[in-house]
Protein backbone atom coordinates (compact mmCIF):
# COMPACT_ATOMS: atom_id res chain seq x y z
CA UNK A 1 -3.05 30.07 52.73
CA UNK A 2 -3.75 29.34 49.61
CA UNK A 3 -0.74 29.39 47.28
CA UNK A 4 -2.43 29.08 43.76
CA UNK A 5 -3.99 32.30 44.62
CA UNK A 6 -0.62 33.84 46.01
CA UNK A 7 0.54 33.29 42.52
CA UNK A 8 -1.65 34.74 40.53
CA UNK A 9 -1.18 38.49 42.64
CA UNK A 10 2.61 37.53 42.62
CA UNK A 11 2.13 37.65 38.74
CA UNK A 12 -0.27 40.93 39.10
CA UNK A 13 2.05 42.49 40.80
CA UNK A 14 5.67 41.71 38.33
CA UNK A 15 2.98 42.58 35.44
CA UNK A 16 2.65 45.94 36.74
CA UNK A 17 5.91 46.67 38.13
CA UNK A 18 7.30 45.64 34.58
CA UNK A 19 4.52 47.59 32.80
CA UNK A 20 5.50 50.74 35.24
CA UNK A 21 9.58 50.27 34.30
CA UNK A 22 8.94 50.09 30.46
CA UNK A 23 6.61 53.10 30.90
CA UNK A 24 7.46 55.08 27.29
CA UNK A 25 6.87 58.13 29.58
CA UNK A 26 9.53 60.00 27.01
CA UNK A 27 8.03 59.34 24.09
CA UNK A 28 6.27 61.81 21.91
CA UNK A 29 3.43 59.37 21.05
CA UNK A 30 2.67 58.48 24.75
CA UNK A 31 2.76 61.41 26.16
CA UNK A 32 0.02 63.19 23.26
CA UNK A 33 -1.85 59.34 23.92
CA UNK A 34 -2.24 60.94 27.81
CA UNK A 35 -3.14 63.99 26.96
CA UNK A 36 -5.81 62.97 23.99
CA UNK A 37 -6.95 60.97 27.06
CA UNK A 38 -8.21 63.51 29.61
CA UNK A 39 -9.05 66.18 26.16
CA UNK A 40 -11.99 63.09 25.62
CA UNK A 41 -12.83 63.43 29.13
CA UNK A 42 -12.84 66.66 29.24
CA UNK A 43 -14.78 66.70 26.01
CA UNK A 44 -16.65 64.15 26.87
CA UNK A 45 -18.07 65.92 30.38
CA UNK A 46 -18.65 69.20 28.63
CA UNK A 47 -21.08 67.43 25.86
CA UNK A 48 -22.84 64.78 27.68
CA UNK A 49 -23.19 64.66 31.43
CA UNK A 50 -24.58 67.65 32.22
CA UNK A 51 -27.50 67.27 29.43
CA UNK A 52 -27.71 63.90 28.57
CA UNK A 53 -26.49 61.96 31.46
CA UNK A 54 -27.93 63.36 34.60
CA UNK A 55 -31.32 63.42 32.61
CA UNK A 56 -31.66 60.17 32.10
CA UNK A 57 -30.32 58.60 35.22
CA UNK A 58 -32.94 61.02 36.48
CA UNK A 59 -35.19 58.34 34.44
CA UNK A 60 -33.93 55.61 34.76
CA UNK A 61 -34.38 56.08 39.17
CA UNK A 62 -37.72 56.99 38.18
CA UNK A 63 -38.34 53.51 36.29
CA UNK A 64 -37.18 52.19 39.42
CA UNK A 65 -39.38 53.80 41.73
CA UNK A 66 -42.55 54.83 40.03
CA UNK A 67 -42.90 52.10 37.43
CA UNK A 68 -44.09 48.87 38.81
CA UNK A 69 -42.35 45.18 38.06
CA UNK A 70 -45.61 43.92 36.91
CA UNK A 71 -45.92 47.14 34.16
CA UNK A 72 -42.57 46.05 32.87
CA UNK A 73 -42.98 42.60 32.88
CA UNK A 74 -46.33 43.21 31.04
CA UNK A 75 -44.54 44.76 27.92
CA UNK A 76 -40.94 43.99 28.17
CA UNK A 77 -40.83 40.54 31.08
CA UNK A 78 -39.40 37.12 29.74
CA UNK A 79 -42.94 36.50 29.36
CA UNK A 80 -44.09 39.00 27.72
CA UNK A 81 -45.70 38.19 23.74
CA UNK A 82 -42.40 38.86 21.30
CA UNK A 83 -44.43 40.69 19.10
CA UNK A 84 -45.31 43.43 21.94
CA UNK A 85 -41.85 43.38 24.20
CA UNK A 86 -39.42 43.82 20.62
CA UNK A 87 -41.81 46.35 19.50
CA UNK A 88 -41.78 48.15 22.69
CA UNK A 89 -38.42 47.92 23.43
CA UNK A 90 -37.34 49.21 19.72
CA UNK A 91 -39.40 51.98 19.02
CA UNK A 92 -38.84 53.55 22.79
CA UNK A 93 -35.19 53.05 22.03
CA UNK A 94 -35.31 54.93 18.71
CA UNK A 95 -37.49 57.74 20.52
CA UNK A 96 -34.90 58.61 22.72
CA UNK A 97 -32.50 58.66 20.27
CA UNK A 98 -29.47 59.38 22.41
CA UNK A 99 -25.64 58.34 22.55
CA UNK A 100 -24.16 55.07 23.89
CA UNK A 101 -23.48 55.90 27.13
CA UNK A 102 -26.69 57.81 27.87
CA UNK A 103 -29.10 54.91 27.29
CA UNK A 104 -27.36 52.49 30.10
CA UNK A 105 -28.54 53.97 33.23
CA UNK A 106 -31.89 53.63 31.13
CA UNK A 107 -31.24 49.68 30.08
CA UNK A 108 -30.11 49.50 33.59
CA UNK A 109 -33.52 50.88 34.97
CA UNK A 110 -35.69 48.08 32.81
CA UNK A 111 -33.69 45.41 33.17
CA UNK A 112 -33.18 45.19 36.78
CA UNK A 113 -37.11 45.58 36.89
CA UNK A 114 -38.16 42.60 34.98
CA UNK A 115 -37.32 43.09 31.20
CA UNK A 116 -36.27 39.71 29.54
CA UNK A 117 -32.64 39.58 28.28
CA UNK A 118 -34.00 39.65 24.66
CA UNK A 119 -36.16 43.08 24.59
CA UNK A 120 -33.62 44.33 27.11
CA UNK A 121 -30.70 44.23 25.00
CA UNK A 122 -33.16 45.20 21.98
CA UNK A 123 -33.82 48.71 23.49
CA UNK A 124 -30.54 48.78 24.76
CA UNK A 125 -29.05 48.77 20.66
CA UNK A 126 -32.31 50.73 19.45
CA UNK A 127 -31.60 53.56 21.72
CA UNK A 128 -28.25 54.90 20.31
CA UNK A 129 -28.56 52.64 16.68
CA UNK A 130 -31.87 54.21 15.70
CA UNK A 131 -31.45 57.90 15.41
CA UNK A 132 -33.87 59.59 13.07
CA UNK A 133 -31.61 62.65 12.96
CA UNK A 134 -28.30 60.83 12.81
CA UNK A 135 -29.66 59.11 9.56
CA UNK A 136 -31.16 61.66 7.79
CA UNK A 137 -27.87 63.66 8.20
CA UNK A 138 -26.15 59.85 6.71
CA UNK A 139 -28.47 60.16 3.90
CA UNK A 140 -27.72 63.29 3.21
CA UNK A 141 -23.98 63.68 3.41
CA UNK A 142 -23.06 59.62 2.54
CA UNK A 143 -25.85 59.28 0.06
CA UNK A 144 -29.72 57.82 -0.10
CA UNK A 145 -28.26 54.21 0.07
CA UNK A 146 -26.15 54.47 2.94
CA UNK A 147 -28.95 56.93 4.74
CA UNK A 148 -31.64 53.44 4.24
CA UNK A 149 -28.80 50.82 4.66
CA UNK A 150 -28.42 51.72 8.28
CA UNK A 151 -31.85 52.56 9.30
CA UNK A 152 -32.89 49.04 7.87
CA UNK A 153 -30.26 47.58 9.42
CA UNK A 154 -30.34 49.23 13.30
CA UNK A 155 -34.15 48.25 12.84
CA UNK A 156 -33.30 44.58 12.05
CA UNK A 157 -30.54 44.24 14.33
CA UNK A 158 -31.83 45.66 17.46
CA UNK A 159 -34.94 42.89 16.98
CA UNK A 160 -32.24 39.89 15.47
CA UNK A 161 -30.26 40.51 18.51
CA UNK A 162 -32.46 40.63 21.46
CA UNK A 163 -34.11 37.21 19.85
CA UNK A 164 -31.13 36.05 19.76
CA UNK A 165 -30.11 36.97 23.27
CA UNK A 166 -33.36 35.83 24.35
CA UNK A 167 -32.44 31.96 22.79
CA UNK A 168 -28.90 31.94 23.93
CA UNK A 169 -29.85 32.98 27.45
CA UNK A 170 -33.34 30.65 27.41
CA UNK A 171 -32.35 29.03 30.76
CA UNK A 172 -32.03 32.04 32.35
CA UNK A 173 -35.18 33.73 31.00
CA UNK A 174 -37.60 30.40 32.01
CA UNK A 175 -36.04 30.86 35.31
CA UNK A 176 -37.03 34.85 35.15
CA UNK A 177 -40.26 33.60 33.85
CA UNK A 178 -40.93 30.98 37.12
CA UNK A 179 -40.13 33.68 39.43
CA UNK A 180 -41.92 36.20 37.37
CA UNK A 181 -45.14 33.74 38.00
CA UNK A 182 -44.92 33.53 41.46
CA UNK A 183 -45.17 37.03 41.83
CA UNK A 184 -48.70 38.77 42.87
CA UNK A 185 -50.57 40.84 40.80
CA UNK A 186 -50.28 44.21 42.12
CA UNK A 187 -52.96 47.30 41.63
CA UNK A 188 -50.88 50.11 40.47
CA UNK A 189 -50.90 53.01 42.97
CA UNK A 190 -52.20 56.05 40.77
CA UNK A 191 -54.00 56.35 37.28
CA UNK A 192 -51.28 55.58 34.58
CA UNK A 193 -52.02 58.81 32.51
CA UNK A 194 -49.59 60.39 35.72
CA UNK A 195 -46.84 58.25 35.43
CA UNK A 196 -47.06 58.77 31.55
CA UNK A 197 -47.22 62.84 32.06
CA UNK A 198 -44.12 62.84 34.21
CA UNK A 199 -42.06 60.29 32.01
CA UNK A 200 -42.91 62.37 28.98
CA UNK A 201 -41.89 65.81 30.43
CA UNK A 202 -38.77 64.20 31.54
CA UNK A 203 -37.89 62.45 28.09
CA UNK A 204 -38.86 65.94 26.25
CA UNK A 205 -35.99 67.59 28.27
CA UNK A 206 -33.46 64.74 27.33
CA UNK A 207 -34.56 64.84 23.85
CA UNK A 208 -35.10 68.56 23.10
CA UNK A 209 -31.59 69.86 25.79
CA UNK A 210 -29.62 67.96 23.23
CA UNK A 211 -31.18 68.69 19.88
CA UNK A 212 -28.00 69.15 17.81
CA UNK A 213 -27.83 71.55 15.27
CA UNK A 214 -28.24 70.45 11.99
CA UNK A 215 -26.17 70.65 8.91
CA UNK A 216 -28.60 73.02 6.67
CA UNK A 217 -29.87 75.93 8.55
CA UNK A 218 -33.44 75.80 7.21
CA UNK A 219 -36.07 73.20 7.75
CA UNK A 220 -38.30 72.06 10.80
CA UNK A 221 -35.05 70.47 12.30
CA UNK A 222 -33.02 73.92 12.25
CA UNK A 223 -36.34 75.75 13.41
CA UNK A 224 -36.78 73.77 16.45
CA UNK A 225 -33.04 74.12 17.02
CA UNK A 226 -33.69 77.48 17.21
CA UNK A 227 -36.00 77.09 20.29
CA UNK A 228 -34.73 74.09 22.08
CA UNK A 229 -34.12 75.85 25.31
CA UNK A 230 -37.73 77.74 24.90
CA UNK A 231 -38.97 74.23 24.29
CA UNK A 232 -36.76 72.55 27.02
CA UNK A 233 -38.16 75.25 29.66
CA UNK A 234 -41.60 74.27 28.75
CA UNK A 235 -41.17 70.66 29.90
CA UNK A 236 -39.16 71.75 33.04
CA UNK A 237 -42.21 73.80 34.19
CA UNK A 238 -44.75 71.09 33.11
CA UNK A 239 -42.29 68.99 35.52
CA UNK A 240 -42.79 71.17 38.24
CA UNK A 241 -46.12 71.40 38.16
CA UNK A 242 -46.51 67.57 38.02
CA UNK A 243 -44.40 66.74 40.76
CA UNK A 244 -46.48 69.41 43.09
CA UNK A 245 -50.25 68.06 41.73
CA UNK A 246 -49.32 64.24 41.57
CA UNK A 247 -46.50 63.35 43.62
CA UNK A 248 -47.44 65.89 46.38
CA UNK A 249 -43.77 67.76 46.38
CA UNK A 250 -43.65 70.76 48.76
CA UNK A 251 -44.66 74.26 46.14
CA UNK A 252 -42.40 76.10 47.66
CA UNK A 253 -39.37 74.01 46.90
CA UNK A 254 -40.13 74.21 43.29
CA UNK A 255 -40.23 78.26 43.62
CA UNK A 256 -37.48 78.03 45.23
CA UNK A 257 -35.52 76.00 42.59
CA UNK A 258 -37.38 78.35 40.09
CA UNK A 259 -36.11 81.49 41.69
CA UNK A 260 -32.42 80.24 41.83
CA UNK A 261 -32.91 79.63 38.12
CA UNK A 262 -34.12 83.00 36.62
CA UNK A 263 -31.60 85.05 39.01
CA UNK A 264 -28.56 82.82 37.71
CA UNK A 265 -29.91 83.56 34.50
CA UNK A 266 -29.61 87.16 34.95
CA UNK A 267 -26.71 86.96 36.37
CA UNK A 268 -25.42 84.75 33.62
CA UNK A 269 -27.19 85.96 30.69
CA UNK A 270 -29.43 83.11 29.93
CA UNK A 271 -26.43 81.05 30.05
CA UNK A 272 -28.29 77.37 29.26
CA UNK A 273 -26.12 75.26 30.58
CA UNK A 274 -25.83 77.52 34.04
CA UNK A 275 -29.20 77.41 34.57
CA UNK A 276 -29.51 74.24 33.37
CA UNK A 277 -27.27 72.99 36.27
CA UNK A 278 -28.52 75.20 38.96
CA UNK A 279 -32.35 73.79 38.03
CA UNK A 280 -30.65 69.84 38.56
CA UNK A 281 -29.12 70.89 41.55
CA UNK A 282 -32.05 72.53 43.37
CA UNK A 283 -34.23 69.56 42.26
CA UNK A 284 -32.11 66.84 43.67
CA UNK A 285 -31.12 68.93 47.16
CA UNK A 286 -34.98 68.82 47.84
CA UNK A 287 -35.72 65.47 45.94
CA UNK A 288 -33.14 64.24 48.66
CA UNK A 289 -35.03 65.73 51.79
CA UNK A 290 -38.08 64.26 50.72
CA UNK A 291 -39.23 61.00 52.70
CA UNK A 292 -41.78 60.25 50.54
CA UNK A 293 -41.67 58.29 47.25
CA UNK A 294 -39.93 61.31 45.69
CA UNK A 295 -37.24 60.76 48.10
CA UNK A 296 -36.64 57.18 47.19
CA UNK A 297 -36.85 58.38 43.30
CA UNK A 298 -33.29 60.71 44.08
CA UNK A 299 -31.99 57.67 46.10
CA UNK A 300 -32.55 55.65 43.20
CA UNK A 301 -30.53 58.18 40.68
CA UNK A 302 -27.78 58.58 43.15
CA UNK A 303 -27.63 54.61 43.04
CA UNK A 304 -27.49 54.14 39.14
CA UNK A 305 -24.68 57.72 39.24
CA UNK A 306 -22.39 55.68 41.81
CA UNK A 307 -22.55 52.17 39.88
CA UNK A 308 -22.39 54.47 36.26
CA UNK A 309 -20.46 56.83 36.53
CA UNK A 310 -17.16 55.82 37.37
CA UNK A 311 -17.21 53.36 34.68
CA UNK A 312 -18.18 55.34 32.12
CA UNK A 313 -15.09 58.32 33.10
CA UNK A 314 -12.56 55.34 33.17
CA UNK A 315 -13.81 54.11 29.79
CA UNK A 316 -13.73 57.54 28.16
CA UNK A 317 -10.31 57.34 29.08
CA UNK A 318 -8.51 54.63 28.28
CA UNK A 319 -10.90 54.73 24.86
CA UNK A 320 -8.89 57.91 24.16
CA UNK A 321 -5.56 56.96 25.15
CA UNK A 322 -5.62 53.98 22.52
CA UNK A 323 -7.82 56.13 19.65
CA UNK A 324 -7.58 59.57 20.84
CA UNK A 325 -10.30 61.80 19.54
CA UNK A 326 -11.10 61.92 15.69
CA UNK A 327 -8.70 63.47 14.21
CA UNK A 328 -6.18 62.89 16.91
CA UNK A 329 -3.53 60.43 17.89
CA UNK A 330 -3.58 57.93 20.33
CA UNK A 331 -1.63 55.15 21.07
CA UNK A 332 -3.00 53.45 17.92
CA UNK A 333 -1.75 55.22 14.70
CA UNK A 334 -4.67 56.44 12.26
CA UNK A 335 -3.23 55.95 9.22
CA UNK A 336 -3.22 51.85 10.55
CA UNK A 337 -7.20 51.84 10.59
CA UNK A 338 -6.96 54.13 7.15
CA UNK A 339 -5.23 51.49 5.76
CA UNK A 340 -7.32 48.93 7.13
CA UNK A 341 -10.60 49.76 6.09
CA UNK A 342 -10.36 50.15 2.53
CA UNK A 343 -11.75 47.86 -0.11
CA UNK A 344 -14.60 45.70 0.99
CA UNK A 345 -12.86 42.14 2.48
CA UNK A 346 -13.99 40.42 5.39
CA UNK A 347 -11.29 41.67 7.48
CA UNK A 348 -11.63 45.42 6.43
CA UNK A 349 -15.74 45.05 7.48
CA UNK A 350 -14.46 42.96 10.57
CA UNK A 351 -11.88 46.04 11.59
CA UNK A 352 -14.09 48.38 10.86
CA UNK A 353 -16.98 46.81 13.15
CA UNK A 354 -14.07 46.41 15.94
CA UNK A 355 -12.68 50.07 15.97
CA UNK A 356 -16.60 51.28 15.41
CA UNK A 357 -17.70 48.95 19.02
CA UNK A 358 -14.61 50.63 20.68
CA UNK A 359 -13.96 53.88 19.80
CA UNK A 360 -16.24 56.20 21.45
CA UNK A 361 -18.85 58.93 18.81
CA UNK A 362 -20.61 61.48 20.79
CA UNK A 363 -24.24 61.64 18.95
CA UNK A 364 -23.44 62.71 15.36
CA UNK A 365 -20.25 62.78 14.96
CA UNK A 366 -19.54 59.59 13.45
CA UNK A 367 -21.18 60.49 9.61
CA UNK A 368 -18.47 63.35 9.49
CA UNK A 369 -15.42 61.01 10.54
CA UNK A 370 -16.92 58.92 8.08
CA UNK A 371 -17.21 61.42 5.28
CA UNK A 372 -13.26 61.96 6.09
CA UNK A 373 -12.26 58.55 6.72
CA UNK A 374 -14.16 57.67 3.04
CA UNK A 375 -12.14 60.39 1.28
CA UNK A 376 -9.43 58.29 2.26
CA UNK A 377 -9.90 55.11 0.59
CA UNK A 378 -12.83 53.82 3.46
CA UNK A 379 -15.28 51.11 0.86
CA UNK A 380 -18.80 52.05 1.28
CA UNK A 381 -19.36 48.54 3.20
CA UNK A 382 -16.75 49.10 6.09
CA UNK A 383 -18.26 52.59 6.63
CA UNK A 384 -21.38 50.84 7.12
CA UNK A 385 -20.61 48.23 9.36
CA UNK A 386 -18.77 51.14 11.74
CA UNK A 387 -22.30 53.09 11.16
CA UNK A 388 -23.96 49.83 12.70
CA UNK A 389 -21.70 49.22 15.46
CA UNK A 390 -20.18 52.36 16.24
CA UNK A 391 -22.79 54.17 17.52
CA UNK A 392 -24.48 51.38 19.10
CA UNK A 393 -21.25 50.70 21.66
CA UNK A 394 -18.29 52.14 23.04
CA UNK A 395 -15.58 50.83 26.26
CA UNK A 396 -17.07 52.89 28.54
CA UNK A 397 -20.69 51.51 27.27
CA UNK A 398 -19.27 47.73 27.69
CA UNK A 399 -17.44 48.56 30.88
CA UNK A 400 -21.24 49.67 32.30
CA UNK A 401 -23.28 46.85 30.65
CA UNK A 402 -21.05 43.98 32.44
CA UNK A 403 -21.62 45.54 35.84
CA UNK A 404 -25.64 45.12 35.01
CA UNK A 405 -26.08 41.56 33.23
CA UNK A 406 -22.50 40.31 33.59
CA UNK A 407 -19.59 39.38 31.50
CA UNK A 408 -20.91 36.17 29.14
CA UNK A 409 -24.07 38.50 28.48
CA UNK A 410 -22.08 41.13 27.72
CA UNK A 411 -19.28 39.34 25.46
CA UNK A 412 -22.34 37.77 23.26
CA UNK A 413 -24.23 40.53 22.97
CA UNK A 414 -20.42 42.77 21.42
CA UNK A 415 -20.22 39.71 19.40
CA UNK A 416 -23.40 39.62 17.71
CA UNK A 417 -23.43 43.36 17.26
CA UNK A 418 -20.12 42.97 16.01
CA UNK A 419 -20.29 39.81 13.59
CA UNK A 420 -23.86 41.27 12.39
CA UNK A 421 -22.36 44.31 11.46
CA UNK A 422 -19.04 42.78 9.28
CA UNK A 423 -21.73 40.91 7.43
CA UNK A 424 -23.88 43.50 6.68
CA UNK A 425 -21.22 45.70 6.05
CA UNK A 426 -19.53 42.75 3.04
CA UNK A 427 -23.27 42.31 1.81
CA UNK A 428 -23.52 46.32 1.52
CA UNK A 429 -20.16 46.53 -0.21
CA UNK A 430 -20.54 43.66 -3.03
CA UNK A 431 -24.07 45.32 -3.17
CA UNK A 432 -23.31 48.42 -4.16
């Protein structure tokens, strides 16, 4: 027996027992902390598993199964040219253009194929960071300058930080690279136009489910608002058709899954989400009784859902019992990070980067907590340095990204986005 080790769950276990007796159970603050808690959850399910999540994990077990090593290594490997993997890995990140959570089982899906650390963790910031809605809607209710501060800065950062990922980790990529060499070329399987029809329909129905309404209702934005679920449809019947004419799925289990959707959506009158839910469920019961590749493509999901998932709910909740849900009270007293983040000092850009990387925004909301907090004394450079790392990470995001590369990839990679973020945000400030 091994007493050194005794000790330290001997010290586990006082640390909770004491934790459990001081328990403020009573107190007015805790007790709303709790609640805020499971209201984020609860929130949090209602806004972003249904459409965003269970979409892309749907992609990212596709990555695993129909997209080959040697395809991902070609653009995004350790040794891949720079020039091609950052530019591939940035401007697929900014096309997706979805929260912080909803790019990992992505990030998860190209990393664990091949990608180098450095365009890895570049697509992995671009994803969330570079939002072409998100910053028009800063540019139009923070001003022009703040609207071009942060696109110029996600760009920059999601390429300074995977290059600098990429040095910091260097031993660990020429080792990716040596085994990466050993490996035989491979002929792909089928023409790549069919892999790039079926990952298209798929990222349509991620993108256009979750087109947010914008502020203004006019424009092309609020028109295609309008007919996001028309739109959405579309690309769930072009999926259809594609997994029955190139991945040889049974037709009658898509009519099947199609009649289940229009009679719930009688029944429910066209409620989107219903039939939404009753179109995933009937395509991953007979994904799941397939043998074939399709098969392997649901038992890839189900793996990223079971190593995602749970991670992501815990996170969601202890991220609202410390800062509650804007507007709320958690644990941690708002007025504190009011008073924190005004003026433009190193600390007030540092705090403001630090509350931004842990306090979870669903996909817009952080340019109207903004707009609130900076009607309260928030300088123009804090507000950007929580634009640049707010969106970008979360708890639950961190929680999820150390069970894929690790815990020294993940603390450098929170650092840099961090630290790049209170600079950019004291350079904005003195700036303007």
């Amino acid at each position: 027996m091994s007493w050194k080790n005794e000790w330290k769950i001997l010290l586990l276990i006082v640390v909770i027992f004491l934790a459990a007796y001081y328990l403020p159970v009573n107190a007015a603050r805790f007790q709303n902390a709790v609640m805020e808690s499971f209201h984020l959850l609860k929130e949090y399910a209602r806004l972003h598993v249904i459409l965003c999540l269970i979409p892309a994990l749907f992609i990212a077990g596709a990555i695993g199964v129909f997209i080959s090593k040697n395809a991902v290594m070609k653009y995004l490997g350790a040794r891949a040219k720079r020039i091609v993997a950052y530019s591939v890995a940035s401007v697929s990140g900014a096309i997706l253009a979805v929260c912080s959570c909803t790019i990992l089982p992505l990030f998860s899906g190209i990393y664990k194929r091949g990608a180098g650390i450095g365009p890895a963790t570049a697509f992995l910031y671009s994803g969330p960071a570079i939002n072409i809605l998100a910053i028009i809607l800063t540019a139009r209710i923070l001003g022009m300058e703040m609207g071009i501060a942060r696109a110029v800065g996600a760009i920059v950062f999601s390429i300074v930080i995977g290059l600098i990922m990429g040095f910091v980790f260097r031993k660990d990529e020429e080792e990716k690279i040596q085994q990466q060499m050993l490996m035989p070329e491979v002929d792909e399987d089928r023409p790549f136009w069919h892999n790039l029809v079926f990952f298209a329909s798929m990222i349509f129905i991620l993108i256009f489910a979750n087109w947010a309404k914008p502020v203004t209702e006019s424009g092309l934005w609020y028109a295609i608002y309008n007919v996001k679920w028309i739109i959405t449809t579309i690309f769930s019947i072009g999926l259809g058709i594609i997994l029955i004419t190139i991945y040889k799925m049974k037709l009658w289990k898509m009519c099947a899954t199609a009649v289940a959707v229009i009679i719930t959506g009688f029944a429910s009158g066209w409620n989107p989400m219903i039939t939404f839910v009753v179109g995933v469920i009937g395509l991953s019961y007979f994904t799941s009784k397939d043998e074939g590749e399709v098969g392997e493509w649901f038992s890839s999901t189900w793996d990223f859902a079971k190593q995602i998932l749970p991670l992501l709910f815990f996170g969601v909740l202890v991220a609202g019992l410390l800062l509650a849900r804007p507007g709320n009270e958690g644990l941690i007293p708002s007025e504190w990070i009011s008073k924190l983040v005004g003026g433009n000092s190193i600390w007030a850009n540092f705090f403001a980067s630090i509350v931004g990387a842990f306090m979870y925004f669903a996909t817009l909301t952080e340019v109207p907590i903004l707009q609130g907090l900076m009607g309260n004394g928030m300088g123009k450079g804090p507000a950007l340095a929580l634009l640049l790392a707010g969106p970008a990470l979360s708890l639950p995001n961190m929680l999820v990204i150390r069970s894929v590369m690790g815990t020294k990839k993940t603390v450098v990679f929170v650092s840099l986005v961090v630290v790049m973020a209170t600079i950019t945000g004291v350079i904005f400030g003195a700036v303007m």
